[in-house]
N, C-alpha and C. Protein backbone atom coordinates (compact mmCIF):
# COMPACT_ATOMS: atom_id res chain seq x y z
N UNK A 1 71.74 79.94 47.21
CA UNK A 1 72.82 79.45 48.04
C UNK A 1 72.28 79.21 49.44
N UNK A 2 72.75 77.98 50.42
CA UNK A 2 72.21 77.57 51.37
C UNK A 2 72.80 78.77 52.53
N UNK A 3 72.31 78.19 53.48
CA UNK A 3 72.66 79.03 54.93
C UNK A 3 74.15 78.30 54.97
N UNK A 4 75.27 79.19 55.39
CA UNK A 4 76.75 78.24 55.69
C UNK A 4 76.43 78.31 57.57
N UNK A 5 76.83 77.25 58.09
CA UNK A 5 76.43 77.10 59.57
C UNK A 5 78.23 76.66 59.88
N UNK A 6 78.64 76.72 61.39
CA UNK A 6 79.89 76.85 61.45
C UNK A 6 80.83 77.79 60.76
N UNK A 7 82.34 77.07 61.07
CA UNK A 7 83.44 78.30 60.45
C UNK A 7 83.94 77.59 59.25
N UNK A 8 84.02 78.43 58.33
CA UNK A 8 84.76 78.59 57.12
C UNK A 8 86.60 78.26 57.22
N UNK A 9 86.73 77.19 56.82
CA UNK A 9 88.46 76.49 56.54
C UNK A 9 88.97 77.24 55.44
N UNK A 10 90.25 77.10 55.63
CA UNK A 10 91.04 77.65 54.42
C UNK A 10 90.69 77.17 53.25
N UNK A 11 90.43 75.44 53.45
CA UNK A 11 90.53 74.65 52.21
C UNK A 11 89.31 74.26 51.64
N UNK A 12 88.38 75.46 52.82
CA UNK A 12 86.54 75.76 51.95
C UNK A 12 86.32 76.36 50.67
N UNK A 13 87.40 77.01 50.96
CA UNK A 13 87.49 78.05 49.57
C UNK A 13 88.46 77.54 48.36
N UNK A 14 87.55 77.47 47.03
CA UNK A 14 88.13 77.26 45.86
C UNK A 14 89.08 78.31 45.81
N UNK A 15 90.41 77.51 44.70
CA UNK A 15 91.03 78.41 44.69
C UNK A 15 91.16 79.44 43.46
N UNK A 16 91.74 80.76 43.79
CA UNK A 16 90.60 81.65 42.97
C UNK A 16 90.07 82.52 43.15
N UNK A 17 89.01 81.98 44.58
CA UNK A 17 87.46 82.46 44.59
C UNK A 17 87.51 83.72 45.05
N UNK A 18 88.40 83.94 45.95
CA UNK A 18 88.90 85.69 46.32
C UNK A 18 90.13 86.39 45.58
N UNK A 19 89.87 87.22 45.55
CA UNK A 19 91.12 88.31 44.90
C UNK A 19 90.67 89.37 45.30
N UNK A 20 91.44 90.32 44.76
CA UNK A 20 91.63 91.77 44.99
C UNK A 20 90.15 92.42 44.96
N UNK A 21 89.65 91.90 43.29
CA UNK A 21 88.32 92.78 42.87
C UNK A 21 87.33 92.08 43.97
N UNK A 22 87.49 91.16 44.66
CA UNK A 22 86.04 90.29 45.50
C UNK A 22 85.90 91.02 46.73
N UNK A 23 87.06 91.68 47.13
CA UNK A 23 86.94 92.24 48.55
C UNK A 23 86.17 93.72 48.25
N UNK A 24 84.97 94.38 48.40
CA UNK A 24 84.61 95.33 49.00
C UNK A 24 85.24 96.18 49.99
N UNK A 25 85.29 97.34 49.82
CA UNK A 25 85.73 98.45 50.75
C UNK A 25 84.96 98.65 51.93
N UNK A 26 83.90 98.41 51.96
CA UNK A 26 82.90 97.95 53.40
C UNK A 26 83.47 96.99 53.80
N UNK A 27 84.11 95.99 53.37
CA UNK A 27 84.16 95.07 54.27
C UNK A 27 86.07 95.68 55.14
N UNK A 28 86.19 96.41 54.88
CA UNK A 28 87.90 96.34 55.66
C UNK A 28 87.44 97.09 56.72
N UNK A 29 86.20 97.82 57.14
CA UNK A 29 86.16 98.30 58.62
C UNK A 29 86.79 99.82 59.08
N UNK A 30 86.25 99.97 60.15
CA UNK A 30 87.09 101.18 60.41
C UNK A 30 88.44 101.26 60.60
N UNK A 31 89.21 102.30 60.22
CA UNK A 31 90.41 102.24 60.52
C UNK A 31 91.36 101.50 59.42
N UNK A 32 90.48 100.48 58.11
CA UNK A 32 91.45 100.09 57.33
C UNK A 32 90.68 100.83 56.22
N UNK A 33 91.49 100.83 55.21
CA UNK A 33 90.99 101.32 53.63
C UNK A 33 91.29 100.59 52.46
N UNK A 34 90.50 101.10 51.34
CA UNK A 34 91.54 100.13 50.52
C UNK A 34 90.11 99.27 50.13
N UNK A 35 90.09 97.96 49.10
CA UNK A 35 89.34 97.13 48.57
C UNK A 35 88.99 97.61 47.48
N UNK A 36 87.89 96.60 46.43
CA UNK A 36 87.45 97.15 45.55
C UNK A 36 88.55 97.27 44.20
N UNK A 37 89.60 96.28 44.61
CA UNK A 37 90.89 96.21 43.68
C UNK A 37 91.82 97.15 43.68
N UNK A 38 92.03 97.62 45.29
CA UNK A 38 93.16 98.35 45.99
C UNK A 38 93.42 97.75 47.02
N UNK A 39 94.80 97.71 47.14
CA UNK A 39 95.34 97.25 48.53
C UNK A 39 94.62 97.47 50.09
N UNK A 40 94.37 96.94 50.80
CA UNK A 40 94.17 97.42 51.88
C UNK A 40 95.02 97.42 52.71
N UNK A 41 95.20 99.22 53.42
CA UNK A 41 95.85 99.81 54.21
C UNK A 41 95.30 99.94 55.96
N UNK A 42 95.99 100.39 56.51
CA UNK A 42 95.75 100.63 57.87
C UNK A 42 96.18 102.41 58.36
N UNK A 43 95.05 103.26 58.61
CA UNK A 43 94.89 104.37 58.28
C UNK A 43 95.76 104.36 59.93
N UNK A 44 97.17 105.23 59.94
CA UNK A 44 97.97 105.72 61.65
C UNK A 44 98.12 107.04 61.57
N UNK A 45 98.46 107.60 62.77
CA UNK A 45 98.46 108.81 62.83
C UNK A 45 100.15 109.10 63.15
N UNK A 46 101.03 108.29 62.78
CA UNK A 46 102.36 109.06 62.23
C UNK A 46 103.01 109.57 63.65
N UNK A 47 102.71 109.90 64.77
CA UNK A 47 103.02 110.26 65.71
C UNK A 47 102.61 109.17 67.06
N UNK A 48 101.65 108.61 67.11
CA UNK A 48 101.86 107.39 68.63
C UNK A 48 102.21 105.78 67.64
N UNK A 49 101.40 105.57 66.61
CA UNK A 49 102.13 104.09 65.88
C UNK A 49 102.53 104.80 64.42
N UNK A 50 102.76 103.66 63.78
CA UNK A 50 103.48 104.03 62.34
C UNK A 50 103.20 102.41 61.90
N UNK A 51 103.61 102.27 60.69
CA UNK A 51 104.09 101.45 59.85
C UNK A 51 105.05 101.33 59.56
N UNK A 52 106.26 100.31 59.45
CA UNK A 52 107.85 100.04 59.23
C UNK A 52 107.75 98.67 58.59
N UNK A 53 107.93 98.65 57.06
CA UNK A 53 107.61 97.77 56.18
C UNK A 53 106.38 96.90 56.45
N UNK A 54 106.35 95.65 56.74
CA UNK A 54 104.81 95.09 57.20
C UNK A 54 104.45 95.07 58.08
N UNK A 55 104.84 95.97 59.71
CA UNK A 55 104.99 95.58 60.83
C UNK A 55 104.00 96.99 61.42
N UNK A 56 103.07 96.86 61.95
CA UNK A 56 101.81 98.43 62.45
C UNK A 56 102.75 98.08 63.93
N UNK A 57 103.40 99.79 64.23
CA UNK A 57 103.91 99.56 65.48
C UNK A 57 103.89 100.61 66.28
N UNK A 58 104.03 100.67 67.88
CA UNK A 58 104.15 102.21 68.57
C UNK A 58 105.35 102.19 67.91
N UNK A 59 105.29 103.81 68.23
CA UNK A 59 106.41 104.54 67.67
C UNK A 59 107.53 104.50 69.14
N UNK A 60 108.62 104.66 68.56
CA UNK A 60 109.67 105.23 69.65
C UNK A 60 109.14 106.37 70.39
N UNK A 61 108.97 106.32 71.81
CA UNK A 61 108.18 107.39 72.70
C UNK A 61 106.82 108.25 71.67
N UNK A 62 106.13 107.15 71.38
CA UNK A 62 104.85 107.20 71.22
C UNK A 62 103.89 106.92 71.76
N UNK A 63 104.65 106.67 73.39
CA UNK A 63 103.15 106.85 74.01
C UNK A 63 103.54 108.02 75.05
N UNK A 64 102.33 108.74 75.52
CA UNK A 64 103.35 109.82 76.09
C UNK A 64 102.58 109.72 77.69
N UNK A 65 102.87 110.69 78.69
CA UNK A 65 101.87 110.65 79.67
C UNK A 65 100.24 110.70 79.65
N UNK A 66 99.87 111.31 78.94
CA UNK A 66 98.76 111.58 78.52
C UNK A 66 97.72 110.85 78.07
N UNK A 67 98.59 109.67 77.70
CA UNK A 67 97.97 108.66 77.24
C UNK A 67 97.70 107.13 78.05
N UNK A 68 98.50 107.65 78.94
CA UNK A 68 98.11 106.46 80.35
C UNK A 68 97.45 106.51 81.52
N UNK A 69 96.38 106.03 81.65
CA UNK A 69 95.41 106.36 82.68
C UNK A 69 96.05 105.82 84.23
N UNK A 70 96.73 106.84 85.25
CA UNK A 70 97.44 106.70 86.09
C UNK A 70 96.74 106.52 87.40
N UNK A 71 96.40 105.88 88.45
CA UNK A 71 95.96 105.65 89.55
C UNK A 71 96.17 104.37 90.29
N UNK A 72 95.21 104.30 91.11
CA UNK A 72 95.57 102.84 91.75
C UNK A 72 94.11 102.07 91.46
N UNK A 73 93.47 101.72 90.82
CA UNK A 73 92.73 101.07 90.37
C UNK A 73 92.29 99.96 89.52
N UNK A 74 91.30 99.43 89.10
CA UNK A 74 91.53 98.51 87.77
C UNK A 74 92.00 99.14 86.67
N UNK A 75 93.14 98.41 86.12
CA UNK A 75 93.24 98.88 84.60
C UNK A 75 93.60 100.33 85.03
N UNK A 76 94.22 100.81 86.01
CA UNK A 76 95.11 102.05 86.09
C UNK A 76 96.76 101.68 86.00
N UNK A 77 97.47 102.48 86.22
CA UNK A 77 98.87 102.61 86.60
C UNK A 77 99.09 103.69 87.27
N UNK A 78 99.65 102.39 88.56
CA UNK A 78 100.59 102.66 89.87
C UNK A 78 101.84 103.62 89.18
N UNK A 79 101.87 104.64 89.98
CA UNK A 79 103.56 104.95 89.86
C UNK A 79 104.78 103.67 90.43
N UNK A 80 103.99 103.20 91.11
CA UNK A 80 104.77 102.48 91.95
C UNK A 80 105.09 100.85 90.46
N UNK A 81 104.30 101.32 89.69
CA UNK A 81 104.67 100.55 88.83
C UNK A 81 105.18 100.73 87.54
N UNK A 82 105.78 101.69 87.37
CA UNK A 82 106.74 102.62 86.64
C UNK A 82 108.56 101.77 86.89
N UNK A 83 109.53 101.53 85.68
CA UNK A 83 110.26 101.34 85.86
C UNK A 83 110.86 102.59 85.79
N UNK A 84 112.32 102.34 86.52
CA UNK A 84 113.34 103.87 86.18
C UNK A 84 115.03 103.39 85.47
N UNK A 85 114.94 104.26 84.51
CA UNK A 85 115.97 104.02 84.13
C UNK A 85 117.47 105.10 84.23
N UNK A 86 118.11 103.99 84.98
CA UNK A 86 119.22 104.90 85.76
C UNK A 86 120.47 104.89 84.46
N UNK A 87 120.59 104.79 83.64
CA UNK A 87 121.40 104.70 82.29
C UNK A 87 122.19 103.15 82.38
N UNK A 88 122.44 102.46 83.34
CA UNK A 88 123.07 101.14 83.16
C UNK A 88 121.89 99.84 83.03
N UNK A 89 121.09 100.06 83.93
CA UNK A 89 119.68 99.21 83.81
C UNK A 89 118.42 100.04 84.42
N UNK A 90 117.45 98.56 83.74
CA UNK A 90 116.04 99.55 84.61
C UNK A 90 115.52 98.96 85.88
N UNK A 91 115.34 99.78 86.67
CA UNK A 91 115.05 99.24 88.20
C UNK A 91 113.40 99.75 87.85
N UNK A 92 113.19 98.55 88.90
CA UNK A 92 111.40 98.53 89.38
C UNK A 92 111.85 99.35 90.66
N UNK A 93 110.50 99.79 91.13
CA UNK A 93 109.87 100.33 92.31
C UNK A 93 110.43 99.94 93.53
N UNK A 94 110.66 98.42 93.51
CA UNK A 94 111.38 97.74 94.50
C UNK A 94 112.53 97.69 94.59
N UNK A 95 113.24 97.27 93.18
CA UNK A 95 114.74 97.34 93.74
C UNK A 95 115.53 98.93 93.99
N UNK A 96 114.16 99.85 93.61
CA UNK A 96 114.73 101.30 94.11
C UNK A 96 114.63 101.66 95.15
N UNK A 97 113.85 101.29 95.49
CA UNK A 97 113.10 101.59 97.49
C UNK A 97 114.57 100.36 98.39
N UNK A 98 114.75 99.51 97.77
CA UNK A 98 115.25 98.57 98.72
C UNK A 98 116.79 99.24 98.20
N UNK A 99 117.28 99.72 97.07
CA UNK A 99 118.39 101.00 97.18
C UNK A 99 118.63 101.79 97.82
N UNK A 100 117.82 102.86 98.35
CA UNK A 100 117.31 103.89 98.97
C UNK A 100 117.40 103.32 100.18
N UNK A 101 117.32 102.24 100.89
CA UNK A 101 117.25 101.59 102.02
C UNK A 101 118.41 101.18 102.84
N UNK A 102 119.07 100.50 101.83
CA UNK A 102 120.50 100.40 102.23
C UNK A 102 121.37 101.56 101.89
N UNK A 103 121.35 102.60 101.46
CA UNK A 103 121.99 104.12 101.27
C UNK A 103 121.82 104.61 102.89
N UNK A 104 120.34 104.87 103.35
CA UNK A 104 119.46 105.01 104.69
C UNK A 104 120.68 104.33 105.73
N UNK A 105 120.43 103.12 105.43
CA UNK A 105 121.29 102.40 106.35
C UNK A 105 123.06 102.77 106.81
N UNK A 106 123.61 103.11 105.61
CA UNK A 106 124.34 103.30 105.68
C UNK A 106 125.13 104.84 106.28
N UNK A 107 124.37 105.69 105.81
CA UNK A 107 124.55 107.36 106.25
C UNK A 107 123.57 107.54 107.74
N UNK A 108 122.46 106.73 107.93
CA UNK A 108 121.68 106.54 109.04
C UNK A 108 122.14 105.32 110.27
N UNK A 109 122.96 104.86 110.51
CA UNK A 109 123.28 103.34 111.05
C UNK A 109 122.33 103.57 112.90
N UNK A 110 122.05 102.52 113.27
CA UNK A 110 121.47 102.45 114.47
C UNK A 110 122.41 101.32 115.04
N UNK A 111 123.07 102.08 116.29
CA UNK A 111 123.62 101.31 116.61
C UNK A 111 123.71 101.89 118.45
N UNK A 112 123.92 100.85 119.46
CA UNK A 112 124.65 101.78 120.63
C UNK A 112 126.30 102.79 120.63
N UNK A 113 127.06 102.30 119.56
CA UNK A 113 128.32 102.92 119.82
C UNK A 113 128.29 103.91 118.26
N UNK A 114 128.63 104.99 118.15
CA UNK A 114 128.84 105.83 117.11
C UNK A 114 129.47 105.02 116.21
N UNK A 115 129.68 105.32 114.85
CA UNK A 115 130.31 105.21 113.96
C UNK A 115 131.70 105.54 113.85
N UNK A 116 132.47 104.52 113.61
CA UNK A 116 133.92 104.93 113.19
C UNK A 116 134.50 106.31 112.38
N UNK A 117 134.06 106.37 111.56
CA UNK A 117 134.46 107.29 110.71
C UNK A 117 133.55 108.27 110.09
N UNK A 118 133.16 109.09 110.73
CA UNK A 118 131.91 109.78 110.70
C UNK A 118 132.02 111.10 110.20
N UNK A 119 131.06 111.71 109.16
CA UNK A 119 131.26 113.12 108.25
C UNK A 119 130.51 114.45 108.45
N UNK A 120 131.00 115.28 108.21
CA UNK A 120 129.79 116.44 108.82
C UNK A 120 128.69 116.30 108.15
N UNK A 121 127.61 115.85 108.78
CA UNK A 121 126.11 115.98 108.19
C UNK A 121 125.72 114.67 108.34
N UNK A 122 126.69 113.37 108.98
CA UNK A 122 126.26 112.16 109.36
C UNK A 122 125.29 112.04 110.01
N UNK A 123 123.93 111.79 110.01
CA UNK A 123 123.54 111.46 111.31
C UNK A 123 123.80 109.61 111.86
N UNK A 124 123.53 109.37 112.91
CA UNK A 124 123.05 108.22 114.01
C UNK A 124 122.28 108.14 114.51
N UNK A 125 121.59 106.65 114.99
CA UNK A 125 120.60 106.91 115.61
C UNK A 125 121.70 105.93 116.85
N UNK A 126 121.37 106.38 117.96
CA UNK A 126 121.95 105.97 119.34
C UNK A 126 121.24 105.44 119.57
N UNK A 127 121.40 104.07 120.03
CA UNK A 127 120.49 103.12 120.45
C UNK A 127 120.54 102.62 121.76
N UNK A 128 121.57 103.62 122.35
CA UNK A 128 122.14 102.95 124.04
C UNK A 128 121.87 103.86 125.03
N UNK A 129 120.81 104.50 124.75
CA UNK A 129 119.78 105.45 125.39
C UNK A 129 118.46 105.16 125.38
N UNK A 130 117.48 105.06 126.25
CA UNK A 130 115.57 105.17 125.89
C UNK A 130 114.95 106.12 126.25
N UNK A 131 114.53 107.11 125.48
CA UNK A 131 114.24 106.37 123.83
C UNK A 131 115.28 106.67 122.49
N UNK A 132 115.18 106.20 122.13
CA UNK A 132 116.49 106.55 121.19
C UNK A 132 116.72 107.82 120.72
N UNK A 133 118.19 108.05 120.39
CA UNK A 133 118.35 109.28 120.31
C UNK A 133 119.27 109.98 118.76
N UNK A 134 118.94 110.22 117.79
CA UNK A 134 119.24 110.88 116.36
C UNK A 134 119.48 111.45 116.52
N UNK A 135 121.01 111.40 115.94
CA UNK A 135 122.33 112.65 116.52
C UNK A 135 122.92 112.69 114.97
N UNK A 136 123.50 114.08 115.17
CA UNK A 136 124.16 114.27 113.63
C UNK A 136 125.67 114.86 114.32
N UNK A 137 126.44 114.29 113.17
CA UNK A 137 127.91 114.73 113.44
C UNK A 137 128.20 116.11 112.29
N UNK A 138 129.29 117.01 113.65
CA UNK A 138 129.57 118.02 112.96
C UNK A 138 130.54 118.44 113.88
N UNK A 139 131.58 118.80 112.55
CA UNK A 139 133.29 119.64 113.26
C UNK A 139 133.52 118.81 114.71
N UNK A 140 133.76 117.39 114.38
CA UNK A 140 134.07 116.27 115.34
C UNK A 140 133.03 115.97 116.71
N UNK A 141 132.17 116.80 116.54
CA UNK A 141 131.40 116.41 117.75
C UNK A 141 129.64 115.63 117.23
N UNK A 142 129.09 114.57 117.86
CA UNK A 142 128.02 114.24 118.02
C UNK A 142 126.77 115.31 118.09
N UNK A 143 125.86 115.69 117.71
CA UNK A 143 124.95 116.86 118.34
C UNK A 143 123.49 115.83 118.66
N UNK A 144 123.11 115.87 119.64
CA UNK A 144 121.48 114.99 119.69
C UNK A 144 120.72 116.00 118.56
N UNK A 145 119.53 115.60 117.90
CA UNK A 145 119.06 116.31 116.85
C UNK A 145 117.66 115.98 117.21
N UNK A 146 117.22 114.57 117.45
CA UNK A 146 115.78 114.57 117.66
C UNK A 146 115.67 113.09 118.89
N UNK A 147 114.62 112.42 119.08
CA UNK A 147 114.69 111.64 119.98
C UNK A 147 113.71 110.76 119.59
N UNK A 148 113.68 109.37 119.02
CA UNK A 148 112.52 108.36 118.83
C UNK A 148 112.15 107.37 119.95
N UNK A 149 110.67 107.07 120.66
CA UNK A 149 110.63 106.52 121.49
C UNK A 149 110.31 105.42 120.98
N UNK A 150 110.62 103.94 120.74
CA UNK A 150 110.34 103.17 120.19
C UNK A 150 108.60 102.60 120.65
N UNK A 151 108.63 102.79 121.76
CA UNK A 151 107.73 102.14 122.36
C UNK A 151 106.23 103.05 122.28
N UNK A 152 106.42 104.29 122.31
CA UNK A 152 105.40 105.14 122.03
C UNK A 152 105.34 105.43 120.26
N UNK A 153 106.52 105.11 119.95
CA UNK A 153 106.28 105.95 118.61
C UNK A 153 106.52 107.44 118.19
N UNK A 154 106.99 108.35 119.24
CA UNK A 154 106.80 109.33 119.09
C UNK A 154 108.29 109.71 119.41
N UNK A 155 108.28 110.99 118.48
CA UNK A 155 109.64 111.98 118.46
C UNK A 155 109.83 113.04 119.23
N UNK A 156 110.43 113.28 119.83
CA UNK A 156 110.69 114.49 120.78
C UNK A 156 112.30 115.80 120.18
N UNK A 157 111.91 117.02 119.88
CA UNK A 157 112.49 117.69 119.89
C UNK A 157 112.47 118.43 120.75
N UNK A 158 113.45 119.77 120.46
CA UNK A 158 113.51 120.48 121.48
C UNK A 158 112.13 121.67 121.58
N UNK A 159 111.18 121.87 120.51
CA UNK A 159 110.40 121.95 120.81
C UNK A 159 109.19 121.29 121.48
N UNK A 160 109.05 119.93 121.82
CA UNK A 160 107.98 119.42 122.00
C UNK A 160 107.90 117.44 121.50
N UNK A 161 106.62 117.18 121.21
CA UNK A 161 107.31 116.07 120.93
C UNK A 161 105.51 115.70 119.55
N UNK A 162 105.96 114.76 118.54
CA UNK A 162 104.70 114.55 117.98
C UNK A 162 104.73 113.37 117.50
């Protein structure tokens, strides 16, 4: 028989010429079994994939932490690239941070005049002072709490400032 050069077509092969008994058990490789005029199978471990009629699949939470190489690198995973699922949908990284933001905004407001309707444990940031001044409300009164200088960057309490 000559050297075959190129790839082999479907319609290279007489028909026939393979069956069950032609396939060798060497030839299915690691991980499959079978040949030699037995089916060939695909050897899983029942716990990360399975088999479900003809379909080799992960399993339902078959992959676990352990099994994902987590960092910030090539071919790692970001937490930051983790979806979360809050039971109605799944939020990315972003639309949770930009949640978290407008919550901020809302219990945090920066403004020069206080808030209308304000709860014990509100804070504000007062903006009609320099450097600004983060005040929390309690039993109807304003309390200053800390002090942001916009321009330096830096916070001033009543201990000190950093």
């Amino acid at each position: 028989m000559g050297k075959v050069i190129g790839k082999t077509e479907a319609n290279d092969i007489a028909d026939g010429a393979i069956n069950k008994n032609a396939i060798n058990s060497d030839i299915a490789g690691d991980g499959i079994t079978g040949g030699n005029g037995t089916a060939l199978s695909v050897n899983v471990d029942d716990s990360s994939i399975e088999i479900s009629t003809d379909t080799l699949q992960v399993k339902i939470d078959g992959i676990k932490d352990t099994h994902i190489d987590f960092g910030t690198g090539a071919g790692q995973v970001a937490a930051i690239d983790l979806p979360y699922d809050n039971g109605v949908s799944i939020l990315t990284a972003v639309e949770t941070q930009s949640a978290i933001d407008e919550v901020v905004e809302i219990i945090t407001p920066a403004s020069p005049t206080a808030p209308i309707n304000p709860f014990d444990g509100m804070r504000w940031l007062d903006t009609s002072v320099s450097p600004n001044s983060l005040k929390i409300y309690k039993g109807g009164t304003w309390y200053e709490e800390e002090k942001f200088d916009s321009t330096t960057n830096e916070i001033t309490y009543d201990g000190g400032s950093f």
